[in-house]
C-alpha atoms as a PDB file:
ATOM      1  CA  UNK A   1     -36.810 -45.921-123.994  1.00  0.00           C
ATOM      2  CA  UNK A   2     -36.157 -47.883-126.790  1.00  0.00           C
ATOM      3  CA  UNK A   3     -35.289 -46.622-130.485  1.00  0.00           C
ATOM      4  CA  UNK A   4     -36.811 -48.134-133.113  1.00  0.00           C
ATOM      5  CA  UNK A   5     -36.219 -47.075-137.229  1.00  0.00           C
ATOM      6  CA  UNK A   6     -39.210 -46.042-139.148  1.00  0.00           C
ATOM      7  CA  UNK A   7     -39.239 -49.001-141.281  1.00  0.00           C
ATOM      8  CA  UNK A   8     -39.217 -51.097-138.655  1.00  0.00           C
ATOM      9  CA  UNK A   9     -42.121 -49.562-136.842  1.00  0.00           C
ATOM     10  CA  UNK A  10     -44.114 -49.632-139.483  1.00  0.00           C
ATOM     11  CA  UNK A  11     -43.511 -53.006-140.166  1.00  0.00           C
ATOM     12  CA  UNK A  12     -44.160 -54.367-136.723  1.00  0.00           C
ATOM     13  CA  UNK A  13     -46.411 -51.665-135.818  1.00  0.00           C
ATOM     14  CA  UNK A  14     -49.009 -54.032-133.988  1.00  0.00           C
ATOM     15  CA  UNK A  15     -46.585 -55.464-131.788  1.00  0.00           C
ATOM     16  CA  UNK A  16     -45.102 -52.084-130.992  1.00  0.00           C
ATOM     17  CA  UNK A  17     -48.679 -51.186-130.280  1.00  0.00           C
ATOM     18  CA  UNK A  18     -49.125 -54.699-127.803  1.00  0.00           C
ATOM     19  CA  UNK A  19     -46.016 -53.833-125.838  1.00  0.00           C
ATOM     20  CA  UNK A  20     -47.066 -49.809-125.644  1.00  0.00           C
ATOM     21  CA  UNK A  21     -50.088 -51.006-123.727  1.00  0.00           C
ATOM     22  CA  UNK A  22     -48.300 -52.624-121.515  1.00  0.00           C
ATOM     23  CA  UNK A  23     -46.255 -49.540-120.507  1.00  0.00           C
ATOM     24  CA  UNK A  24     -43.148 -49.068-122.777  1.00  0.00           C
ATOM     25  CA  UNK A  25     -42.331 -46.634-124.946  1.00  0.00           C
ATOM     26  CA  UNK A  26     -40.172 -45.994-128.194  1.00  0.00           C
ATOM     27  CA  UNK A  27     -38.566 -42.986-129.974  1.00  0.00           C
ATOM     28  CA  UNK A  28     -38.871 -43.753-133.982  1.00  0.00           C
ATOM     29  CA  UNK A  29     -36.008 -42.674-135.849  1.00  0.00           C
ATOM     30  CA  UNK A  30     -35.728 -41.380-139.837  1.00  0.00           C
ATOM     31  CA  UNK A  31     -32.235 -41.798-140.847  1.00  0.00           C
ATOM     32  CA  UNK A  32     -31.001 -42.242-136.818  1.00  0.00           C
ATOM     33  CA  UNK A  33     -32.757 -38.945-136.182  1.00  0.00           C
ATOM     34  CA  UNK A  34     -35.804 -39.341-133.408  1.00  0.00           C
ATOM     35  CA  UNK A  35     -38.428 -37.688-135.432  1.00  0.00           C
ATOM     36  CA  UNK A  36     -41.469 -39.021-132.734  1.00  0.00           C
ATOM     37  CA  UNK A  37     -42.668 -41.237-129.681  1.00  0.00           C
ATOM     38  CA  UNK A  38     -44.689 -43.851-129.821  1.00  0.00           C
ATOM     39  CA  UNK A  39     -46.443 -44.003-125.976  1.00  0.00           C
ATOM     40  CA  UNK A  40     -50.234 -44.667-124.163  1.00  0.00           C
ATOM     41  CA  UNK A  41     -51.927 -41.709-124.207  1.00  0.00           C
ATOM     42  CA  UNK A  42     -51.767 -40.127-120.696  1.00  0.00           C
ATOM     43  CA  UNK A  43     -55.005 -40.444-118.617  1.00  0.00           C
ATOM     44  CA  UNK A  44     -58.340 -38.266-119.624  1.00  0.00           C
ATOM     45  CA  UNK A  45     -59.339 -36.512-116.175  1.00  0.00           C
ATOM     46  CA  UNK A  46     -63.077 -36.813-115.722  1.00  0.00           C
ATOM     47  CA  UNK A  47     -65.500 -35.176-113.394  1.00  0.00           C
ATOM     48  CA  UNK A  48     -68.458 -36.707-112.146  1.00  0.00           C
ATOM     49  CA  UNK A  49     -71.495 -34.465-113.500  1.00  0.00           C
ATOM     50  CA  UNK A  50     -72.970 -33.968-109.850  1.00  0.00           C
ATOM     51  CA  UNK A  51     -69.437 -32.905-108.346  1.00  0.00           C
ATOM     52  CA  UNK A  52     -69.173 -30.384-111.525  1.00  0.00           C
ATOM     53  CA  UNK A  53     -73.268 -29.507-111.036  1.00  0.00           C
ATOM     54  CA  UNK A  54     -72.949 -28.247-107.611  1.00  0.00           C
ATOM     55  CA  UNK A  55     -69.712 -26.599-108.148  1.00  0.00           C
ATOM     56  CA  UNK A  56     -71.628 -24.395-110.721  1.00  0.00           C
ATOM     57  CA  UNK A  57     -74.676 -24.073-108.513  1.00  0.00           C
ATOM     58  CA  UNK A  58     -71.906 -22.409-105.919  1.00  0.00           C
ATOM     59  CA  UNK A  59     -70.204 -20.533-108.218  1.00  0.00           C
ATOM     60  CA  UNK A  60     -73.505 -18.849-109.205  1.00  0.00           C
ATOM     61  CA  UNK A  61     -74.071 -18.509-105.791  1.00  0.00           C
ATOM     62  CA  UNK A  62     -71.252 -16.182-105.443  1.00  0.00           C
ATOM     63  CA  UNK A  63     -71.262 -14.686-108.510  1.00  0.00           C
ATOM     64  CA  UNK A  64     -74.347 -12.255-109.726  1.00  0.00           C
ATOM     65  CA  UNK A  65     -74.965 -10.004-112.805  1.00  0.00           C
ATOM     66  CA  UNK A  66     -75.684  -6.971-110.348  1.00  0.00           C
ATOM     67  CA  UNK A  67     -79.064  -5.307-112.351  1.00  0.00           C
ATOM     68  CA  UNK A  68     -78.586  -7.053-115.443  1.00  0.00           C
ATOM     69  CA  UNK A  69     -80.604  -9.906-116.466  1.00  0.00           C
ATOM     70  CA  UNK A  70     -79.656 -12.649-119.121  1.00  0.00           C
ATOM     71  CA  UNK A  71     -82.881 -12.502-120.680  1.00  0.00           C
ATOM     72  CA  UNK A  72     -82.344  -8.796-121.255  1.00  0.00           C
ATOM     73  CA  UNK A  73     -78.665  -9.112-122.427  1.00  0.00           C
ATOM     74  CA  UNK A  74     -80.039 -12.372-124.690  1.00  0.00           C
ATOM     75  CA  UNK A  75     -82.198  -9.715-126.537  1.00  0.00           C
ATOM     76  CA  UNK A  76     -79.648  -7.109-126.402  1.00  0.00           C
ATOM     77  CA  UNK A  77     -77.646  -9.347-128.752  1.00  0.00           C
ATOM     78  CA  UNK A  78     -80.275  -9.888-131.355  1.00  0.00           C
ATOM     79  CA  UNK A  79     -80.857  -6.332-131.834  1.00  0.00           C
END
């Protein structure tokens, strides 16, 4: 990993930026103290809706309220 001052970075942030996408990473210094990194973002995990649909539709499956009923507990709460 490569250090890099503050000045510098923000002078040549853009580049920095162009050379982040592809894959490298810096620590920025204040003074020669590392005070952050400057890296991609790591990857957002995403579901597909129908996978995550019919995992609920199991877990309700599974999973009951016993004798209660949301309707009932709905109106419970706006008492």
């Amino acid at each position: 990993m490569e250090t890099v001052g503050a000045y510098e970075a923000k002078t040549n942030l853009g580049k920095l930026l162009d050379r982040v996408v592809n894959g490298e990473k810096f620590t920025i210094t204040k003074h020669g103290v590392p005070v952050a990194v400057l890296q991609a973002p790591l990857p957002i995990r995403k579901e597909k809706p129908l996978k995550v649909i019919g995992e609920i539709k199991q877990f309700r499956q599974n999973h009951t309220l016993g004798p209660f009923k949301i309707k009932d507990m709905i109106e419970d709460g706006r008492r």
